[in-house]
Protein backbone atom coordinates (compact mmCIF):
# COMPACT_ATOMS: atom_id res chain seq x y z
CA UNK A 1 5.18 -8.99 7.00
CA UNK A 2 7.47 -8.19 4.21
CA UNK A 3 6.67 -4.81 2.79
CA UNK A 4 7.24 -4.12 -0.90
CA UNK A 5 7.40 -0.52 -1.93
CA UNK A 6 5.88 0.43 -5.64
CA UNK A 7 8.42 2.54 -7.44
CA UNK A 8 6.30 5.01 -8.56
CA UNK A 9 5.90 5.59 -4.12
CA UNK A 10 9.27 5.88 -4.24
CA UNK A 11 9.69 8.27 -6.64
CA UNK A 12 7.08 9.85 -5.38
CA UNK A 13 8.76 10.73 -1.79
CA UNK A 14 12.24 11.39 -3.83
CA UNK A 15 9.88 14.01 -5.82
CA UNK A 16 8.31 15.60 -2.32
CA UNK A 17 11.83 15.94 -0.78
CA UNK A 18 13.30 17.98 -3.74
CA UNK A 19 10.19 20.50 -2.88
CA UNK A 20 10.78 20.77 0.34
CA UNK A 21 14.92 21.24 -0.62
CA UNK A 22 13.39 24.22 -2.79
CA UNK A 23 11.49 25.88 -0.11
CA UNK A 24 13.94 25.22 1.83
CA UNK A 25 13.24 22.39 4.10
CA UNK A 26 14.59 19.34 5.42
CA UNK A 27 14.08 15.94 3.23
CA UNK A 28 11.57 13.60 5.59
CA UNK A 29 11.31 10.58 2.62
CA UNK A 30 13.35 8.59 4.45
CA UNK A 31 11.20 9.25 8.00
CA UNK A 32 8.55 8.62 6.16
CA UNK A 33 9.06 5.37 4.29
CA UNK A 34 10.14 4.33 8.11
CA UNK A 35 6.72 5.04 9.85
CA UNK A 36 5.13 3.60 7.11
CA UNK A 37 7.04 0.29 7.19
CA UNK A 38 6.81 0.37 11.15
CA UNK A 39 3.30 0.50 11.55
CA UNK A 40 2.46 -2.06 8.72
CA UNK A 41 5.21 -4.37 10.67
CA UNK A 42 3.60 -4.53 13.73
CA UNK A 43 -0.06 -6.03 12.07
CA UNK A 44 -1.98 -8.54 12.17
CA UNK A 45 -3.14 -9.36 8.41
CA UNK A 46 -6.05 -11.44 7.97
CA UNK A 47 -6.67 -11.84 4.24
CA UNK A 48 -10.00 -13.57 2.60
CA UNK A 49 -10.29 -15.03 -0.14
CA UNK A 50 -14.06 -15.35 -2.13
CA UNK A 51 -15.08 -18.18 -3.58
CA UNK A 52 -16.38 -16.29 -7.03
CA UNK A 53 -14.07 -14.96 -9.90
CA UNK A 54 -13.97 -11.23 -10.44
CA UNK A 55 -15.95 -10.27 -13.49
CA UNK A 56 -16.11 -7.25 -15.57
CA UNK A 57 -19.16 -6.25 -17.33
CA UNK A 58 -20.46 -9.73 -17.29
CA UNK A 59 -16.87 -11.46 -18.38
CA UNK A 60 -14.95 -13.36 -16.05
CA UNK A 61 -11.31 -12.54 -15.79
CA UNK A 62 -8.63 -14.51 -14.41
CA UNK A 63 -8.74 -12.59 -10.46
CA UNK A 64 -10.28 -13.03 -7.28
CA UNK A 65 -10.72 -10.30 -4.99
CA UNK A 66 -9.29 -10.29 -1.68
CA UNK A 67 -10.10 -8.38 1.37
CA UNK A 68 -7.15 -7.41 3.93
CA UNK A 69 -7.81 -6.15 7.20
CA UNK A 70 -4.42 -4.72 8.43
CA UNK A 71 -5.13 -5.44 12.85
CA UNK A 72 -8.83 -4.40 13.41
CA UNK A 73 -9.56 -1.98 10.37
CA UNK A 74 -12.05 -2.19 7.91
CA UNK A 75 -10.77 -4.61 4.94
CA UNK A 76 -9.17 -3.42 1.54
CA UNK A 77 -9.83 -4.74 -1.54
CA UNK A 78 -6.79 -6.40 -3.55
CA UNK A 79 -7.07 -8.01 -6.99
């Protein structure tokens, strides 16, 4: 699986390592963004796809909703 990081995550973990410079501590963005990308690595995806079209208070839009179960874990929804 190719995992693609959202910048505002990024910038996130940039934001929670100049804290922990602050107080003091050791940067662990880097550690983190590596456990992260490790465990999703090593699963299993299984990804459904519903036959209906998402709608929004009654109108359909142009999305389906998909459920992925990352190994044996409950589904998330994607749009």
């Amino acid at each position: 699986m190719n995992i693609i990081w959202k910048q505002t995550a990024l910038q996130s973990l940039i934001q929670l390592d100049m804290w922990r410079e602050d107080n003091g501590w050791s940067a662990i963005g880097e550690h983190l963004v590596e456990v992260i990308e490790n465990y999703f690595v090593k699963q299993e995806m299984s990804i459904y796809i519903p036959g209906k079209v998402v709608a929004i208070k009654g109108v359909p839009i142009h999305m389906r909703m998909v459920l992925i179960s990352p190994g044996k874990s409950e589904p998330y929804k994607v749009f």
